[in-house]
N, C-alpha and C. Protein backbone atom coordinates (compact mmCIF):
# COMPACT_ATOMS: atom_id res chain seq x y z
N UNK A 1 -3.69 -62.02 20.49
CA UNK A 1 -3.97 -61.21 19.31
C UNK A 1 -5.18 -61.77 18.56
N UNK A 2 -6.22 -60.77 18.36
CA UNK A 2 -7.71 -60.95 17.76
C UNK A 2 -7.00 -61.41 15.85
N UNK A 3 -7.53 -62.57 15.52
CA UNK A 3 -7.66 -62.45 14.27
C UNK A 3 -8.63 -62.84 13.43
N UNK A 4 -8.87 -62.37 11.99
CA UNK A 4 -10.23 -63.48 11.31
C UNK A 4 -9.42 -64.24 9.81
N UNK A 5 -9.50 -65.24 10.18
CA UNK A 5 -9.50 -65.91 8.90
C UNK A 5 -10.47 -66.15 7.17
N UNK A 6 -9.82 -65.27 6.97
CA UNK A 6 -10.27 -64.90 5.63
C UNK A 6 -10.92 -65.66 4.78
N UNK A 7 -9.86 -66.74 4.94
CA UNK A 7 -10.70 -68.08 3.63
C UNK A 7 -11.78 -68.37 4.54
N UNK A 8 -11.67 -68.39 5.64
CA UNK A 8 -13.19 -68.79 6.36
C UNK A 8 -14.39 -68.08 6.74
N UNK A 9 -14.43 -66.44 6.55
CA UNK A 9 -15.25 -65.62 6.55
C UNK A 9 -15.79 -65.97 5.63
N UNK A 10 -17.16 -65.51 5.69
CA UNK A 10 -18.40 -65.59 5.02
C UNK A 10 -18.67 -64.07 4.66
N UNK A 11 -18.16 -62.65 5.35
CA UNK A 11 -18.81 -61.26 5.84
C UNK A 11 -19.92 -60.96 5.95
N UNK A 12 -20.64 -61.56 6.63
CA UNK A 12 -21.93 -62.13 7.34
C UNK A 12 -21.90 -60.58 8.39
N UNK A 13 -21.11 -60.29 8.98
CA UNK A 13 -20.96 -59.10 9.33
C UNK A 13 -21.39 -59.09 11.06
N UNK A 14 -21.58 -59.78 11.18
CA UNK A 14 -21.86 -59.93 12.83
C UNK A 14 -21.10 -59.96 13.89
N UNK A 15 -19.61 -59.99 13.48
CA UNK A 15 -18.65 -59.83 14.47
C UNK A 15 -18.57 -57.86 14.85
N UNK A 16 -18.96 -57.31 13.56
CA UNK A 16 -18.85 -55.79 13.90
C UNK A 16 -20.06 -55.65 14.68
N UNK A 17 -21.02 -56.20 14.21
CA UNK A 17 -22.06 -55.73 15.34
C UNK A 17 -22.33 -56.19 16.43
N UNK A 18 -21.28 -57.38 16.53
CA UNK A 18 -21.29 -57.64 18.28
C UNK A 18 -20.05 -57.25 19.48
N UNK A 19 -19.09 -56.26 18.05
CA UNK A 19 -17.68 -56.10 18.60
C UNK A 19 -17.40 -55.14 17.62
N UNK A 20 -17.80 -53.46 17.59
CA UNK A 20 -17.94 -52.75 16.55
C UNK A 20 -16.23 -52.24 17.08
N UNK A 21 -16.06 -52.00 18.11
CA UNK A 21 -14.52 -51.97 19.04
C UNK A 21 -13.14 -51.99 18.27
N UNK A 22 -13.98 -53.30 17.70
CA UNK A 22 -12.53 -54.20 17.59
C UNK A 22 -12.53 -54.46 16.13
N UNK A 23 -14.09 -54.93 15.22
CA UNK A 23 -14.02 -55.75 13.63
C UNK A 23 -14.79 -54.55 13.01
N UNK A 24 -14.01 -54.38 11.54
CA UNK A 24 -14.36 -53.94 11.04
C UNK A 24 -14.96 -54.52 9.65
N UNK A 25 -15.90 -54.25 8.58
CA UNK A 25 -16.30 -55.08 7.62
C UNK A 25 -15.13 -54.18 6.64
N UNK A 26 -14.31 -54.56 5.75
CA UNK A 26 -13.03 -54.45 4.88
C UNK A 26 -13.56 -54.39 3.36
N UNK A 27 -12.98 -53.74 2.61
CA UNK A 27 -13.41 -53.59 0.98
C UNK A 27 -13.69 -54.96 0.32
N UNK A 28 -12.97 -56.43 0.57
CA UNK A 28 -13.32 -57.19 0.00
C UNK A 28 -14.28 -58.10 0.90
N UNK A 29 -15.07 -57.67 1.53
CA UNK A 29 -16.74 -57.57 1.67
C UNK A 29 -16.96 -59.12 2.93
N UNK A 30 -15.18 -58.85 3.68
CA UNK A 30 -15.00 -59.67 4.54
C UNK A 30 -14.84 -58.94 6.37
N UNK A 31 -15.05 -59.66 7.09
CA UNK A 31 -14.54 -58.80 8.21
C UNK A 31 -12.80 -58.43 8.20
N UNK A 32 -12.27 -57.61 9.37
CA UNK A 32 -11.03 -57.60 9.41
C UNK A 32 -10.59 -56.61 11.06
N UNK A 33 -9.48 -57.08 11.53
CA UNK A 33 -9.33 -56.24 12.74
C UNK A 33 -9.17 -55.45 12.68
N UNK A 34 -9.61 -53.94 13.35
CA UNK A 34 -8.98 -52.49 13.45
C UNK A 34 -8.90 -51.96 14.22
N UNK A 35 -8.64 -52.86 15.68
CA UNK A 35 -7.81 -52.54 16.72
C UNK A 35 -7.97 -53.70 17.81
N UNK A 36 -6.99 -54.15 18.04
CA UNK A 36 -6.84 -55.63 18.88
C UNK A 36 -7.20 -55.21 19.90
N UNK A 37 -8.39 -55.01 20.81
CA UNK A 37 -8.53 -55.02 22.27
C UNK A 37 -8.84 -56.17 22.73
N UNK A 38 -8.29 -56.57 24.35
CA UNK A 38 -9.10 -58.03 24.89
C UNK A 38 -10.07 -57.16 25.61
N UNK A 39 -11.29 -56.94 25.14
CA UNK A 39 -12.95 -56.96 25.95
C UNK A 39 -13.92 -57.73 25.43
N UNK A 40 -14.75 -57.86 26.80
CA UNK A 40 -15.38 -58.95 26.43
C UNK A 40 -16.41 -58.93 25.31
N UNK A 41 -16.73 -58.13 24.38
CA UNK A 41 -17.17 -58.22 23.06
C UNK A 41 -16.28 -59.44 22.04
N UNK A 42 -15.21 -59.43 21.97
CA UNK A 42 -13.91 -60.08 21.32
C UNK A 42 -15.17 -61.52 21.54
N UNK A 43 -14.98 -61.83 22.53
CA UNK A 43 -15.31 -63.69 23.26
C UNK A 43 -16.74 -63.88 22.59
N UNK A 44 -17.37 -62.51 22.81
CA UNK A 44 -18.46 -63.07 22.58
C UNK A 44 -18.78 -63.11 20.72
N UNK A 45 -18.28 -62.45 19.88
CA UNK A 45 -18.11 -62.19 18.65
C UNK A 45 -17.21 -63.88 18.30
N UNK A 46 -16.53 -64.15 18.72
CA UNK A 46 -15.48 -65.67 18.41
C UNK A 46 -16.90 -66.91 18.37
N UNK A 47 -17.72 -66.52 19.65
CA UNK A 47 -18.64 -67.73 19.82
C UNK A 47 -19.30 -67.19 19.14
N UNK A 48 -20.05 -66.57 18.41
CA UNK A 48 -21.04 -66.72 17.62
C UNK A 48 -20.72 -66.40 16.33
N UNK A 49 -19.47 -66.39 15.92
CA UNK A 49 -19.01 -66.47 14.59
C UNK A 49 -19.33 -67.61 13.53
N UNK A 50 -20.54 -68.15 12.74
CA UNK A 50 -21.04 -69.26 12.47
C UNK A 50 -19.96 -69.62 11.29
N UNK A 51 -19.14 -69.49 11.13
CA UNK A 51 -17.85 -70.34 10.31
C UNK A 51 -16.58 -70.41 11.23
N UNK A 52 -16.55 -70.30 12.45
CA UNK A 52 -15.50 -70.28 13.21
C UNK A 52 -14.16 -69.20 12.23
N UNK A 53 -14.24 -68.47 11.99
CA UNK A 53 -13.24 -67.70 11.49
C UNK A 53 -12.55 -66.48 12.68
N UNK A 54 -12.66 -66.76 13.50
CA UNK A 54 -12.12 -65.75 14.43
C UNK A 54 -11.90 -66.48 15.62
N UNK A 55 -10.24 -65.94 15.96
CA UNK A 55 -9.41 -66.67 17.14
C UNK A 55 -8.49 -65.45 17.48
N UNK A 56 -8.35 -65.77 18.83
CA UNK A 56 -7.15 -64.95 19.47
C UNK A 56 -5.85 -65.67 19.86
């Protein structure tokens, strides 16, 4: 299960644009999931998440 950790988002916003699929950017101006798929967008959105806030 895809998740992002909140206190550790920045909403830098780059997980939607490397995994529009799966993250969505959320009203309090953080990312958030809006639909758990495993493709390989997910992996690559986790590694370049520059606060590590996203794990499955």
């Amino acid at each position: 299960m895809v998740k992002v950790d909140k206190e550790k988002c920045i909403g830098c916003g780059l997980c939607t644009e490397l995994c529009p699929e799966v993250f969505e950017m959320q009203c309090d101006g953080k990312s958030g999931v809006k639909k758990d798929k495993n493709i390989p967008c997910v992996k690559n959105a986790i590694a370049s998440c520059p606060v590590n806030a996203i794990s499955e």
